[in-house]
Protein backbone atom coordinates (compact mmCIF):
# COMPACT_ATOMS: atom_id res chain seq x y z
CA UNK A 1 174.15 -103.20 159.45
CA UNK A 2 175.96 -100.40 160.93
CA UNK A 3 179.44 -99.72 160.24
CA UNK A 4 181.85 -97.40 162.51
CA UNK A 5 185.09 -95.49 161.01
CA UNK A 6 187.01 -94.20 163.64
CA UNK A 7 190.71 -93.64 164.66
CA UNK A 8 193.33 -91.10 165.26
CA UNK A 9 194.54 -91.06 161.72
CA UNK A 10 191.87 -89.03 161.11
CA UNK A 11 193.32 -87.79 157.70
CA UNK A 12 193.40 -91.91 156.77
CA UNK A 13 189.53 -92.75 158.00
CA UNK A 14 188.38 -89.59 156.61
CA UNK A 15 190.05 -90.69 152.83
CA UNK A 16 188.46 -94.35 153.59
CA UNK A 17 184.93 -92.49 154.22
CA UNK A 18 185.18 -90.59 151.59
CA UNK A 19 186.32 -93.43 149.40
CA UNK A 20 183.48 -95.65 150.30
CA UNK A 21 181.27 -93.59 148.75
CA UNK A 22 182.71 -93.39 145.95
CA UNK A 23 182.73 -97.13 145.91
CA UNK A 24 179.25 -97.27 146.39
CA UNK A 25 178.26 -94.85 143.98
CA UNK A 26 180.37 -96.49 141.19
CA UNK A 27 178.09 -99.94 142.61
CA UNK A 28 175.13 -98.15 141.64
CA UNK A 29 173.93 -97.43 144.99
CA UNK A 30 172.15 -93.94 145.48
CA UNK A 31 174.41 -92.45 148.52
CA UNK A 32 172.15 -90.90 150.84
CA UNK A 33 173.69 -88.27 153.90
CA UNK A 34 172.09 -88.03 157.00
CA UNK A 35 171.64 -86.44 160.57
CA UNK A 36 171.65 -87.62 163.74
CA UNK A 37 168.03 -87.10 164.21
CA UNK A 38 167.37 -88.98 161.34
CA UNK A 39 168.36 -92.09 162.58
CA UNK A 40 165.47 -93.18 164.24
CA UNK A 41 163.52 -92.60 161.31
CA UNK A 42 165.17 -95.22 159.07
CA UNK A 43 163.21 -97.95 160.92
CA UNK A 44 159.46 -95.78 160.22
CA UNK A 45 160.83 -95.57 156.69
CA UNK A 46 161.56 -99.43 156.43
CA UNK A 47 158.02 -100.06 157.60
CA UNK A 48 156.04 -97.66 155.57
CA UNK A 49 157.81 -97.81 152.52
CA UNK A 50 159.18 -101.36 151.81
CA UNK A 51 159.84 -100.93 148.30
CA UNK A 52 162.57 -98.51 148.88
CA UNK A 53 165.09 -100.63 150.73
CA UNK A 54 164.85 -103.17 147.75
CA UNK A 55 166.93 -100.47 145.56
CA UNK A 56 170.51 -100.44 146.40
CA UNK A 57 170.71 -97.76 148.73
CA UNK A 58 173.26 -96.80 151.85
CA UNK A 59 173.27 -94.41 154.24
CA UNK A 60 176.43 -92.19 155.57
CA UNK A 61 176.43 -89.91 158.75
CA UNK A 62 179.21 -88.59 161.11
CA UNK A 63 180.13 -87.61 164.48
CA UNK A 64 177.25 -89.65 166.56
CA UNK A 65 179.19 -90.08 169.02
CA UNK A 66 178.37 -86.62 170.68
CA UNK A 67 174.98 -87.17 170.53
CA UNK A 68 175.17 -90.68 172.30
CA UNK A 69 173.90 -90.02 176.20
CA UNK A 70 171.73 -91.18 178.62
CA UNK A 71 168.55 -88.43 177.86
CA UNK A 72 169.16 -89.13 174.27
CA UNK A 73 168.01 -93.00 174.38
CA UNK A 74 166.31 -92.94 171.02
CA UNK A 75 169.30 -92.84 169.20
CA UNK A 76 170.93 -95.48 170.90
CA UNK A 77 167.87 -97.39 170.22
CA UNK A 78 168.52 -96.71 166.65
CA UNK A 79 171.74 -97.93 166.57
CA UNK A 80 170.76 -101.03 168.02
CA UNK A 81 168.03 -101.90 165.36
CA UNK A 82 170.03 -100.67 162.98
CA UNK A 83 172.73 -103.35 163.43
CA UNK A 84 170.71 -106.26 163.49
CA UNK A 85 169.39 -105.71 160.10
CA UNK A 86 170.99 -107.31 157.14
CA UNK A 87 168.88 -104.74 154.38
CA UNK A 88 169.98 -101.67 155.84
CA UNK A 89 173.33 -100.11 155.71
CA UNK A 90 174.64 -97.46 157.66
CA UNK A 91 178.21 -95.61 157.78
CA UNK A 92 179.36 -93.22 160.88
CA UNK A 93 182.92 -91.57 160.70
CA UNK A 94 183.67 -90.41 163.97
CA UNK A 95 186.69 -88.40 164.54
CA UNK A 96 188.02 -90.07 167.84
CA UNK A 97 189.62 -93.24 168.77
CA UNK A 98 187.97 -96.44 169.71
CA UNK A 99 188.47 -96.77 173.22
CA UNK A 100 186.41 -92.87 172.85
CA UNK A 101 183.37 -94.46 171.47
CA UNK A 102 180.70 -94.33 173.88
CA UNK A 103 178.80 -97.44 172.62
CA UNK A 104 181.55 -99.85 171.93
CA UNK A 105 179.69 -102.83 171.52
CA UNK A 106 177.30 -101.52 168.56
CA UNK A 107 178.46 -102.23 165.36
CA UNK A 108 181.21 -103.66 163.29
CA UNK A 109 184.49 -100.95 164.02
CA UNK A 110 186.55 -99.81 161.70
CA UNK A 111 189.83 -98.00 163.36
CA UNK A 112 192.73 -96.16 161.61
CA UNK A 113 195.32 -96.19 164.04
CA UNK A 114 198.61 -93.89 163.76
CA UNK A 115 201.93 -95.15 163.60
CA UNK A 116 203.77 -95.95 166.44
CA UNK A 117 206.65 -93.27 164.70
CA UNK A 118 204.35 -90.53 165.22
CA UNK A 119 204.26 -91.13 169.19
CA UNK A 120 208.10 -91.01 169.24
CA UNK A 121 208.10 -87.82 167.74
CA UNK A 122 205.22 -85.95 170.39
CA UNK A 123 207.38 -88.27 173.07
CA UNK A 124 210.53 -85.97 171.86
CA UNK A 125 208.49 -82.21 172.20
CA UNK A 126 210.20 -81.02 175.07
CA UNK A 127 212.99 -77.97 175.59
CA UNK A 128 216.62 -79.08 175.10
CA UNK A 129 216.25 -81.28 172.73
CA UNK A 130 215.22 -79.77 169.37
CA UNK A 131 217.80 -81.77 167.51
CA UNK A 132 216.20 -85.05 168.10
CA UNK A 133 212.52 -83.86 167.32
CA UNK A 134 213.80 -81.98 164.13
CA UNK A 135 215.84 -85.06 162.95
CA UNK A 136 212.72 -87.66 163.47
CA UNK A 137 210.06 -85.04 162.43
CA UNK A 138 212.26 -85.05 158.74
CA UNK A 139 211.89 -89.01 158.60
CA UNK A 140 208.20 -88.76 159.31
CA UNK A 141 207.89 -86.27 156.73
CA UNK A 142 208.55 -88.51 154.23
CA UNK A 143 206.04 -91.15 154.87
CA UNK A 144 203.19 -89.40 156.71
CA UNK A 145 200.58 -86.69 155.80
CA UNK A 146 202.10 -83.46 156.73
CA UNK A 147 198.35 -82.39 157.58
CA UNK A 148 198.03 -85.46 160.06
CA UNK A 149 201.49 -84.85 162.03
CA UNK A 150 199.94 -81.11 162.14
CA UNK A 151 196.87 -82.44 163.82
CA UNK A 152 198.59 -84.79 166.18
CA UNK A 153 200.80 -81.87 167.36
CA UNK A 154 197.98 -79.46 168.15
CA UNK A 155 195.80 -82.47 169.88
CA UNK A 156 199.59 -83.20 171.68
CA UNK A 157 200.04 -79.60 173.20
CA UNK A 158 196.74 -78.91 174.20
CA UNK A 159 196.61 -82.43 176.00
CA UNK A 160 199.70 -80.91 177.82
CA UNK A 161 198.19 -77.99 178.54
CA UNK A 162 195.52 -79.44 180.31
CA UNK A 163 197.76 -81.94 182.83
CA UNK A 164 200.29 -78.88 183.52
CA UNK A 165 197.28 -76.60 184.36
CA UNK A 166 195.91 -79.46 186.62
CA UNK A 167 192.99 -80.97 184.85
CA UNK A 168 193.14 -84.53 183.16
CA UNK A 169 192.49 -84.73 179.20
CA UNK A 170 189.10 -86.47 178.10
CA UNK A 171 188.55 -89.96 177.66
CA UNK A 172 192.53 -90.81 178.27
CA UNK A 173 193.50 -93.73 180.31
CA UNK A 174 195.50 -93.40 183.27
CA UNK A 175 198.39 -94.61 181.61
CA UNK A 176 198.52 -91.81 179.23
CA UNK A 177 198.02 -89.09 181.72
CA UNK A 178 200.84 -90.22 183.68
CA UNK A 179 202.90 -89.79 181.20
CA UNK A 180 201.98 -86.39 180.13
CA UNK A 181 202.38 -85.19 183.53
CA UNK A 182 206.05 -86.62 183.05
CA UNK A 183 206.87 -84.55 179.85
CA UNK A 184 204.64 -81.49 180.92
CA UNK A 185 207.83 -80.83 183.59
CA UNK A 186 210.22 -79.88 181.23
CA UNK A 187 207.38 -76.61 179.56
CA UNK A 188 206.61 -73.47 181.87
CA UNK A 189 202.84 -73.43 181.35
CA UNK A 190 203.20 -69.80 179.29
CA UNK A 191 205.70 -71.45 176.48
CA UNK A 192 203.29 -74.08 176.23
CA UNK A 193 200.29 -71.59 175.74
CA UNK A 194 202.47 -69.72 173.01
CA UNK A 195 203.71 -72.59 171.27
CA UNK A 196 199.56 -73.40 170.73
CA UNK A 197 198.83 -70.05 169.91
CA UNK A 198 201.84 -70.02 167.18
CA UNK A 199 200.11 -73.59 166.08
CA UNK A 200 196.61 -72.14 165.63
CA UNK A 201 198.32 -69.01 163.72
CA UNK A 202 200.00 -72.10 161.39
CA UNK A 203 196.22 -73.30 161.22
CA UNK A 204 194.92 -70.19 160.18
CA UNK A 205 197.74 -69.71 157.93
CA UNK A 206 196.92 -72.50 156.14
CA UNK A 207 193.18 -72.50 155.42
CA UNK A 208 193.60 -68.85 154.16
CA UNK A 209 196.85 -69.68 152.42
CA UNK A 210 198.96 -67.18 153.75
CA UNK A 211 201.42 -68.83 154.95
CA UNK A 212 204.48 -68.87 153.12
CA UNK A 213 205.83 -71.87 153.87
CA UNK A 214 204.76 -75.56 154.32
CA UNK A 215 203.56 -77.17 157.40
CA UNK A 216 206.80 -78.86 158.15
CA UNK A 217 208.95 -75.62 158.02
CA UNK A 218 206.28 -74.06 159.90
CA UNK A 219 207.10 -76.62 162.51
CA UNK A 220 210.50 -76.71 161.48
CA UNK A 221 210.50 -72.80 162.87
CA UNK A 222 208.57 -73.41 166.29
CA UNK A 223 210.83 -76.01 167.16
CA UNK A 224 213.89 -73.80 167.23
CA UNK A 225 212.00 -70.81 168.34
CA UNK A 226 210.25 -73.52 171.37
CA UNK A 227 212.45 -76.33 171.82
């Protein structure tokens, strides 16, 4: 059985990962981590050793995705074997979206998906109108992750970035492009670049804690400075 935890929310499918393990430990199941190149070897281990899979056991991995391509059969292969058997379990946390997954049809899917809030408030980043994005960003405050509106925001302007420079983000549907391109009018490309730069110095200022202030005043402060 292979299982697939995936979303945008990373901060939520990341806790449920995390979570699951616990779960599984307080079960009594021995939690064991593994690689992408061990995969393929679950199957050899099944056949020479028998015994083992009759202990509760489970297996978690992450980020597959990247290593799912065409030269790279084997682990596809994997997958596929993987799936169809009912004393094996396996657990991938991917840190993408669904529609991102390369192999969509393997496995049972789990997806955290952000609230539709959170897309009103990257809708609103644009110059001129700071007073919206600062008014909606202090509702979301209150019910979101500060961490995951953080992420969204730097995944946002980079994603702009991209379509004002001329090249089309990854694995984003027409749709979505379009209506980058739309917002991406209202940003010279060099306020764009600085308002990233001032979000990876936010990023930095965080994992070293030196940052005096939270992640919502630091946004608080590029919005006026940007916006």
């Amino acid at each position: 059985m292979l299982t697939i935890i995936c979303g945008e929310d990373t901060i939520s499918s990341r806790n449920y990962f995390i979570s699951l393990k616990k779960n599984y430990s307080g079960k009594g199941f021995e939690i064991r981590d593994i690689k992408f190149n061990e995969i393929v070897e679950i199957t050899r281990w099944l056949a020479d050793s028998p015994s083992l899979f009759s202990q509760k056991k489970i297996f978690f991995t992450e980020r597959l995705n990247k290593y799912i391509r065409k030269e790279n059969q084997k682990l596809t292969d994997g997958l596929q074997k993987i799936e169809k058997m009912k004393d094996v379990e396996l657990v991938d946390w991917e840190e993408i979206s669904r529609w991102e997954l390369k192999q969509k049809k393997i496995g049972l899917v789990k997806e955290f998906k952000p609230s539709q809030t959170i897309f009103k408030l990257l809708d609103s980043l644009y110059p001129g109108n700071r007073i919206s994005f600062v008014s909606m960003l202090d509702k979301l405050a209150k019910d979101l992750d500060e961490n995951f509106i953080f992420l969204m925001l730097v995944k946002y302007v980079r994603n702009l970035i991209l379509v004002k420079d001329g090249a089309n983000p990854p694995s984003m549907q027409s749709w979505q492009v379009y209506k980058l391109k739309s917002q991406a009018k209202y940003w010279k490309i060099e306020n764009l670049v600085n308002f990233y730069e001032a979000l990876f110095k936010i990023e930095v200022g965080i994992k070293t804690s030196s940052n005096p202030f939270s992640i919502k005043e630091s946004i608080d402060i590029l919005a006026c400075h940007f916006l």
